[in-house]
PDB file of N, CA and C in Angstrom:
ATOM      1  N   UNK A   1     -11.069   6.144  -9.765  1.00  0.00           N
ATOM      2  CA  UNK A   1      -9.661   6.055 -10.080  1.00  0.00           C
ATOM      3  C   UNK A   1      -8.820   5.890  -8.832  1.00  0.00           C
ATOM      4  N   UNK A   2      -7.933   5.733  -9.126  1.00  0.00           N
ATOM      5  CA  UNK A   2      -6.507   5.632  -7.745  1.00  0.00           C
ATOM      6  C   UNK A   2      -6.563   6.513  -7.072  1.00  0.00           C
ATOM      7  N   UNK A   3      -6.852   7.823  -7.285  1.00  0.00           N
ATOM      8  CA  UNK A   3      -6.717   8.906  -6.420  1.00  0.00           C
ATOM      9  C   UNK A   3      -7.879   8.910  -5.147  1.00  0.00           C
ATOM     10  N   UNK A   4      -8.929   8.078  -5.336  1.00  0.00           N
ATOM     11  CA  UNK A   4      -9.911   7.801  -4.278  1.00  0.00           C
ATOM     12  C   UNK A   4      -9.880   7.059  -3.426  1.00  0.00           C
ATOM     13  N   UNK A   5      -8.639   5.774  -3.878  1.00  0.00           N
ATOM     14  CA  UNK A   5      -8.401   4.767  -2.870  1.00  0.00           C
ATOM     15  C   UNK A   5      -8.155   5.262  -1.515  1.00  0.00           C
ATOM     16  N   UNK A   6      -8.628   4.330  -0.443  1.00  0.00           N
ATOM     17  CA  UNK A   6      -8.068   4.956   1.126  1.00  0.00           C
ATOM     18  C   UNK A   6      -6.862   3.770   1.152  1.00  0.00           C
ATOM     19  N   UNK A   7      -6.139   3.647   1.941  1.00  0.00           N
ATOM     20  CA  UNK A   7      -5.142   2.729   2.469  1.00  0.00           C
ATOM     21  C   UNK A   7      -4.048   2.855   1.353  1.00  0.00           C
ATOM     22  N   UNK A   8      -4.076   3.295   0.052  1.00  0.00           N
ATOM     23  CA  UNK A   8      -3.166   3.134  -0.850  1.00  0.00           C
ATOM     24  C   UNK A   8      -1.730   4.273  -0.584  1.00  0.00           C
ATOM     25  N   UNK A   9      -0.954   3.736  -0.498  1.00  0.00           N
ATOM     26  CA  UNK A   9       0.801   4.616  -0.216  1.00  0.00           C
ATOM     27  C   UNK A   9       1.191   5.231  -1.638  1.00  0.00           C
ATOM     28  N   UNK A  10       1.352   4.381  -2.314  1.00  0.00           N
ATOM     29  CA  UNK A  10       2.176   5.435  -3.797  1.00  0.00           C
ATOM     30  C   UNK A  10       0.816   5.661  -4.651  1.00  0.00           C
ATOM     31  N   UNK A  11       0.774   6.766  -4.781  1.00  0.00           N
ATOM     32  CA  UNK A  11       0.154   7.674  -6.209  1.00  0.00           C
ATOM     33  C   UNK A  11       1.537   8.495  -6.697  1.00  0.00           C
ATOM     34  N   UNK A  12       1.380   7.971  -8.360  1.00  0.00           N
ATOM     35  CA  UNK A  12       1.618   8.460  -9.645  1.00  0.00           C
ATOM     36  C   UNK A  12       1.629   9.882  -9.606  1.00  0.00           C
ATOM     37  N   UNK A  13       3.046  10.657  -9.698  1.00  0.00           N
ATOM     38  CA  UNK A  13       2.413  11.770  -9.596  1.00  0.00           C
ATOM     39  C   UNK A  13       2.655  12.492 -11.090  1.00  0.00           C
ATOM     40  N   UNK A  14       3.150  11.784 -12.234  1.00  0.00           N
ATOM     41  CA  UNK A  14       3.636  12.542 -13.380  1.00  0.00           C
ATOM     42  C   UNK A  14       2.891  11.378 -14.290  1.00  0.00           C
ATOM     43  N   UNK A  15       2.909  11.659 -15.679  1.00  0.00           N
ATOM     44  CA  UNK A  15       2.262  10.563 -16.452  1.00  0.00           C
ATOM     45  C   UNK A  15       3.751   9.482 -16.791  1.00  0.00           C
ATOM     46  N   UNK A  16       4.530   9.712 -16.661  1.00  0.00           N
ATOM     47  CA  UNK A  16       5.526   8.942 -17.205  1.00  0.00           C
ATOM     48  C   UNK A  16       5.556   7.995 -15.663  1.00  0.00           C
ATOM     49  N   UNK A  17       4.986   8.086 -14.514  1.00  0.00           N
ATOM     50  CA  UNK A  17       5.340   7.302 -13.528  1.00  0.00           C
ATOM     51  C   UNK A  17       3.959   6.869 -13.352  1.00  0.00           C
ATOM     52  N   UNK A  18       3.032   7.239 -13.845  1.00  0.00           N
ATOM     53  CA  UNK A  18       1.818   6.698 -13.886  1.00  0.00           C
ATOM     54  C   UNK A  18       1.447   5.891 -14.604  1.00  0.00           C
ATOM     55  N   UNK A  19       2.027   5.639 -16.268  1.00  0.00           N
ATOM     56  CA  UNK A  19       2.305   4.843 -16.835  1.00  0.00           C
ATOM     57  C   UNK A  19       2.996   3.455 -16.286  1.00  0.00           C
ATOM     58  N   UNK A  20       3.923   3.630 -16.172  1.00  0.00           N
ATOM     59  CA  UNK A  20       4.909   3.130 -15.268  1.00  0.00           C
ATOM     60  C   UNK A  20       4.348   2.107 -14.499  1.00  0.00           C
ATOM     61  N   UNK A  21       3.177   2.579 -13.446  1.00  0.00           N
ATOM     62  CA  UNK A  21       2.555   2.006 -12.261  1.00  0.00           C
ATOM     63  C   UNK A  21       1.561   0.974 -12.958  1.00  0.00           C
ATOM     64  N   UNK A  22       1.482   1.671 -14.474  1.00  0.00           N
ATOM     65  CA  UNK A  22       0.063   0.651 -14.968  1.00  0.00           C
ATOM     66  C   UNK A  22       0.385  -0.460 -15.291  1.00  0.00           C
ATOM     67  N   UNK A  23       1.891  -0.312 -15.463  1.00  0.00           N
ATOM     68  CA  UNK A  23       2.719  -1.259 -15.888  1.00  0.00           C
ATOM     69  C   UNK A  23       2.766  -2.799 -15.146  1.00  0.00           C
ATOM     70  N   UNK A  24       3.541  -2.404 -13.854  1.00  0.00           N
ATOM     71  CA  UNK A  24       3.366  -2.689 -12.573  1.00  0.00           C
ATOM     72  C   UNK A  24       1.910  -3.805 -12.169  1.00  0.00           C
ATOM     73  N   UNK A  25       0.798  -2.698 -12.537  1.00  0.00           N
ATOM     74  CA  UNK A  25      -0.262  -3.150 -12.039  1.00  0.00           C
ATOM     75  C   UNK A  25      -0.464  -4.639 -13.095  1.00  0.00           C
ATOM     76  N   UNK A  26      -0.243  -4.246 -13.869  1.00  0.00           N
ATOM     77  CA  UNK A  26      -0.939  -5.298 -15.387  1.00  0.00           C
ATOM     78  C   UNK A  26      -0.066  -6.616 -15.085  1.00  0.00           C
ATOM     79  N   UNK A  27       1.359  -6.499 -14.526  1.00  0.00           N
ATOM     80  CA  UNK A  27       2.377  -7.446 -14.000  1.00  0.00           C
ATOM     81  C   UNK A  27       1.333  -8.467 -12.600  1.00  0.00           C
ATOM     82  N   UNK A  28       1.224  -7.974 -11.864  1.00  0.00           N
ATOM     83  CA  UNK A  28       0.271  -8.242 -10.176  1.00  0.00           C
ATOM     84  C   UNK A  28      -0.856  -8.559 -10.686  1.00  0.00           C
ATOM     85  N   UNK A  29      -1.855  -7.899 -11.537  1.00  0.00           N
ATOM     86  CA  UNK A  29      -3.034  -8.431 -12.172  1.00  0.00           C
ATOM     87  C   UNK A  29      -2.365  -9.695 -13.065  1.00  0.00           C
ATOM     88  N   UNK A  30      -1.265 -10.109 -13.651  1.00  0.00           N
ATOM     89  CA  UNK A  30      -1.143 -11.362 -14.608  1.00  0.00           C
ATOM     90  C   UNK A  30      -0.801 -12.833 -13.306  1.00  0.00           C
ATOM     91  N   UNK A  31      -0.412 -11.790 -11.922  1.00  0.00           N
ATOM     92  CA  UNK A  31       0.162 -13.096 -11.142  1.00  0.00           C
ATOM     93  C   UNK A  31      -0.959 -13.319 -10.130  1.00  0.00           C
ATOM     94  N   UNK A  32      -1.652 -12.565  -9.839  1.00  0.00           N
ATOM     95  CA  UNK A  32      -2.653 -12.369  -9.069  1.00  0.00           C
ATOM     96  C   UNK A  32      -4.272 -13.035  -9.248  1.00  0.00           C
ATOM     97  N   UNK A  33      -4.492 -12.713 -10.626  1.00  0.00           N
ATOM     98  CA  UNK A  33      -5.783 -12.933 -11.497  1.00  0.00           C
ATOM     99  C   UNK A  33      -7.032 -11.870 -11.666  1.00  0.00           C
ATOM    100  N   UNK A  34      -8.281 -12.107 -11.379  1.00  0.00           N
ATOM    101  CA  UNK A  34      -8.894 -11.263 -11.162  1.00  0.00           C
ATOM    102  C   UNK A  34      -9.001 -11.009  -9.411  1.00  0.00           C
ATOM    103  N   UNK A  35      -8.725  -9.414  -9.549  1.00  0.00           N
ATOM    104  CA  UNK A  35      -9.224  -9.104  -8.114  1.00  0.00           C
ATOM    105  C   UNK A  35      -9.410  -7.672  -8.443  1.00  0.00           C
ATOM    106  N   UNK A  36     -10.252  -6.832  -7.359  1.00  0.00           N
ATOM    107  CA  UNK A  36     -10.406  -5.857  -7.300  1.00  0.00           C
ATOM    108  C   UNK A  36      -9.113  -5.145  -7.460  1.00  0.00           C
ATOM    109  N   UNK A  37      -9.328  -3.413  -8.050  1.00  0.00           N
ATOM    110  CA  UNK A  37      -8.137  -2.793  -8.049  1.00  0.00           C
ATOM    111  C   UNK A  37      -7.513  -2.313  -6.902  1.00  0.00           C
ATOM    112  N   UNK A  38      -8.372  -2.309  -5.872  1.00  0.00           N
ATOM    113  CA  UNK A  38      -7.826  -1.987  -4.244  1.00  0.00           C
ATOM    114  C   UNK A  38      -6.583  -2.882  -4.063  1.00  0.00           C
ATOM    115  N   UNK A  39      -6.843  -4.308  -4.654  1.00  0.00           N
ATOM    116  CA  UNK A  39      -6.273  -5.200  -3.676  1.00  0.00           C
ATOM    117  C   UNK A  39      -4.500  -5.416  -4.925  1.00  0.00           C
ATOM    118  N   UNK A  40      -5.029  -5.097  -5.974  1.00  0.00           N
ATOM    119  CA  UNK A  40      -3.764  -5.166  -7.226  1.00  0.00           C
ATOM    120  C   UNK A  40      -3.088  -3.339  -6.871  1.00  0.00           C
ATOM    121  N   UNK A  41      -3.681  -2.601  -5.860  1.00  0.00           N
ATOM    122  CA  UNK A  41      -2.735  -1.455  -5.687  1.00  0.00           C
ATOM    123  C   UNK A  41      -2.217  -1.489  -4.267  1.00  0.00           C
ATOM    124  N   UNK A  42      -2.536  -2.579  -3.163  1.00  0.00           N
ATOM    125  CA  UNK A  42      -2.123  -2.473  -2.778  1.00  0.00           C
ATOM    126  C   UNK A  42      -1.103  -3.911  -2.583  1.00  0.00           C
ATOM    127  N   UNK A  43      -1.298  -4.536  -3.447  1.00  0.00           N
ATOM    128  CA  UNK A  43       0.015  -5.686  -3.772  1.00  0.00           C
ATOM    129  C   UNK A  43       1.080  -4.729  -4.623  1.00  0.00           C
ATOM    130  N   UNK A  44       0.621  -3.476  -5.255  1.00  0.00           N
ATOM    131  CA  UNK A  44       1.988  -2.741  -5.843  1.00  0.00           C
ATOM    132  C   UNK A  44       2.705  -2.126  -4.952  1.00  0.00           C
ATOM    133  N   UNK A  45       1.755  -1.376  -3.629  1.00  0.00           N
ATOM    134  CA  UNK A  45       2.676  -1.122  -2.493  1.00  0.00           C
ATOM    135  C   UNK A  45       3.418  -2.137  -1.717  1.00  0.00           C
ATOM    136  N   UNK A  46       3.432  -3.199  -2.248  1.00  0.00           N
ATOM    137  CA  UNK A  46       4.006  -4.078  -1.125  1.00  0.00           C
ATOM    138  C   UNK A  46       5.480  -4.151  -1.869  1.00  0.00           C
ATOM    139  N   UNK A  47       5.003  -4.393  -3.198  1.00  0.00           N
ATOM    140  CA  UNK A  47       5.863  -4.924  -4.461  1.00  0.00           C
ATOM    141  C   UNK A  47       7.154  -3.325  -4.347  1.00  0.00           C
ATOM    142  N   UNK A  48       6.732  -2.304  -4.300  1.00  0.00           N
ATOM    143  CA  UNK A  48       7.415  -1.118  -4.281  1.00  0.00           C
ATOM    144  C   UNK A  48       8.199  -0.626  -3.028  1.00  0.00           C
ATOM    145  N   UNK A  49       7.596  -1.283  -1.786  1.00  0.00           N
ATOM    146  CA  UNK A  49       7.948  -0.980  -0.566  1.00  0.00           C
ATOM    147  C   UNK A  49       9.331  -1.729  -1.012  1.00  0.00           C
ATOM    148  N   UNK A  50       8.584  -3.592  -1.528  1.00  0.00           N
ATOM    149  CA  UNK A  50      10.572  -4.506  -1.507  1.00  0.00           C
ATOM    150  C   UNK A  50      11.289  -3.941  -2.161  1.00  0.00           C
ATOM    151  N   UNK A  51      11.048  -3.378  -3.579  1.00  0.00           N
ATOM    152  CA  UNK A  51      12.030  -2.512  -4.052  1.00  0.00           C
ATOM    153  C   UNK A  51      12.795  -1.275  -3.815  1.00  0.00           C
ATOM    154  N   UNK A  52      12.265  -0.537  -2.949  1.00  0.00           N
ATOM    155  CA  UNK A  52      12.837   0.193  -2.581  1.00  0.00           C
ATOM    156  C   UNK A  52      13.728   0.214  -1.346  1.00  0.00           C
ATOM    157  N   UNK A  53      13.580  -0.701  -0.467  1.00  0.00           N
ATOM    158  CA  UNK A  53      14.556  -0.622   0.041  1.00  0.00           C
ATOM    159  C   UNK A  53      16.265  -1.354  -0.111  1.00  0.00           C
ATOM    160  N   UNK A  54      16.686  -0.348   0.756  1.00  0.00           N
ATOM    161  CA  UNK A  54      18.212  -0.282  -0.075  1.00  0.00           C
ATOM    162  C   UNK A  54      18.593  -1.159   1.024  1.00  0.00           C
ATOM    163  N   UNK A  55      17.994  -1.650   2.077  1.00  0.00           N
ATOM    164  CA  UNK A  55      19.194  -2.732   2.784  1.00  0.00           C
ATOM    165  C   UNK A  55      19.439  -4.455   2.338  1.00  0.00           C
ATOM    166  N   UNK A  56      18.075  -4.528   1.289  1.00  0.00           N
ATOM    167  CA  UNK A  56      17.904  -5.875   1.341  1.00  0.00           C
ATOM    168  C   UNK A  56      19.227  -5.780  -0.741  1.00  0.00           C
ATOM    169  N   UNK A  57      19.465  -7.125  -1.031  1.00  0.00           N
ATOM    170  CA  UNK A  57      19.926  -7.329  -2.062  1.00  0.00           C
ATOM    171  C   UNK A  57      19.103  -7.705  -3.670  1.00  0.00           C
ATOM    172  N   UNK A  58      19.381  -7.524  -4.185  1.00  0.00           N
ATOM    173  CA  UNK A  58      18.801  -7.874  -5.412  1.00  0.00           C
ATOM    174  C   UNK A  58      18.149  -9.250  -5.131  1.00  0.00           C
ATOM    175  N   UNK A  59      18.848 -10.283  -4.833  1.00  0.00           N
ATOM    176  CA  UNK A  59      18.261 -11.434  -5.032  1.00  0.00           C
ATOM    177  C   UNK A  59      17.484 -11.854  -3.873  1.00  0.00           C
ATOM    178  N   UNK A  60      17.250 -10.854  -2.953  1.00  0.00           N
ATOM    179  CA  UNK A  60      16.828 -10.954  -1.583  1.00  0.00           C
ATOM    180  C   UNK A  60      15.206  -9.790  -2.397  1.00  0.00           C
ATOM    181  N   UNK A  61      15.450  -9.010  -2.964  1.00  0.00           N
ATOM    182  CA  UNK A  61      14.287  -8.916  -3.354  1.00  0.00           C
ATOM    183  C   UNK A  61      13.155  -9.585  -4.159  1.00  0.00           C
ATOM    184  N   UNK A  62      14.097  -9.736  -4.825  1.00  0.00           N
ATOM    185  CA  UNK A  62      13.374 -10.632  -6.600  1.00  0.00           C
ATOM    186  C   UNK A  62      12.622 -11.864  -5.228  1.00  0.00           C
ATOM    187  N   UNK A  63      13.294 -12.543  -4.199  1.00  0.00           N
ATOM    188  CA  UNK A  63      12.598 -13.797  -3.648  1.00  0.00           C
ATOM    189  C   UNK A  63      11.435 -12.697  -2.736  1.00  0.00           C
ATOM    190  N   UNK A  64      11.394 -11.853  -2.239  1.00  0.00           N
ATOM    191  CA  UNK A  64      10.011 -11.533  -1.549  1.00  0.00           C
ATOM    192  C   UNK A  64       9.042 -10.923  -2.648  1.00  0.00           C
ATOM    193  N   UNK A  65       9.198 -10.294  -3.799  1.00  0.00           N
ATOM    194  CA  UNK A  65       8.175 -10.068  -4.580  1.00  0.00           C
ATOM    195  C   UNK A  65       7.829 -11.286  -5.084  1.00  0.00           C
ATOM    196  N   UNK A  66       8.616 -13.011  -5.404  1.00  0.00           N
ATOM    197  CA  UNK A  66       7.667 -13.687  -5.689  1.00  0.00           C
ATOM    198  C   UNK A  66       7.120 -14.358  -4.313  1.00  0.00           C
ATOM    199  N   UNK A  67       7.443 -14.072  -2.993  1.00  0.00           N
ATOM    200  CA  UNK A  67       6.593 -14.471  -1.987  1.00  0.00           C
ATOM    201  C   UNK A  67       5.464 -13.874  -2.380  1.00  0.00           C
ATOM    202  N   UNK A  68       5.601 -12.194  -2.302  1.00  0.00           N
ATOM    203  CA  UNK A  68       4.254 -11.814  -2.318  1.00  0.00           C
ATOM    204  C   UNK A  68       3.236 -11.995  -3.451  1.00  0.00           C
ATOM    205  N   UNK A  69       3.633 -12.563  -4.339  1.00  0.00           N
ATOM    206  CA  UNK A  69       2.955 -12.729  -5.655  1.00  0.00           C
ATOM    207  C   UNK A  69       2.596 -13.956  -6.003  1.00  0.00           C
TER     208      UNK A  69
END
């Protein structure tokens, strides 16, 4: 499971945000294709890093998550 990954930044820590993440994941697995789950958790840290930060803009995000995707 996720909790064994090394290199991975966000773990789920409630079921409603763990849900959430599966969400996420199933999104990166539809743009991605098949790949290992290492590599679809750590395209969610990338995907979560752009969202969260507060300096860039909405539409300055939405364009680096589809860079990264």
């Amino acid at each position: 499971g996720i909790d064994e990954m090394v290199g991975i930044v966000y773990k789920p820590k409630t079921k409603e945000t763990r849900e959430t993440y599966e969400v996420l994941l199933s999104f990166i697995h539809a743009a991605l294709g098949d790949q290992p789950r290492d590599i679809l958790c750590g395209a969610a840290d990338e995907v979560l890093a752009v969202l969260k930060n507060d300096k860039m803009r909405d539409k300055e995000r939405r364009r680096e998550v589809e860079q990264l995707l």
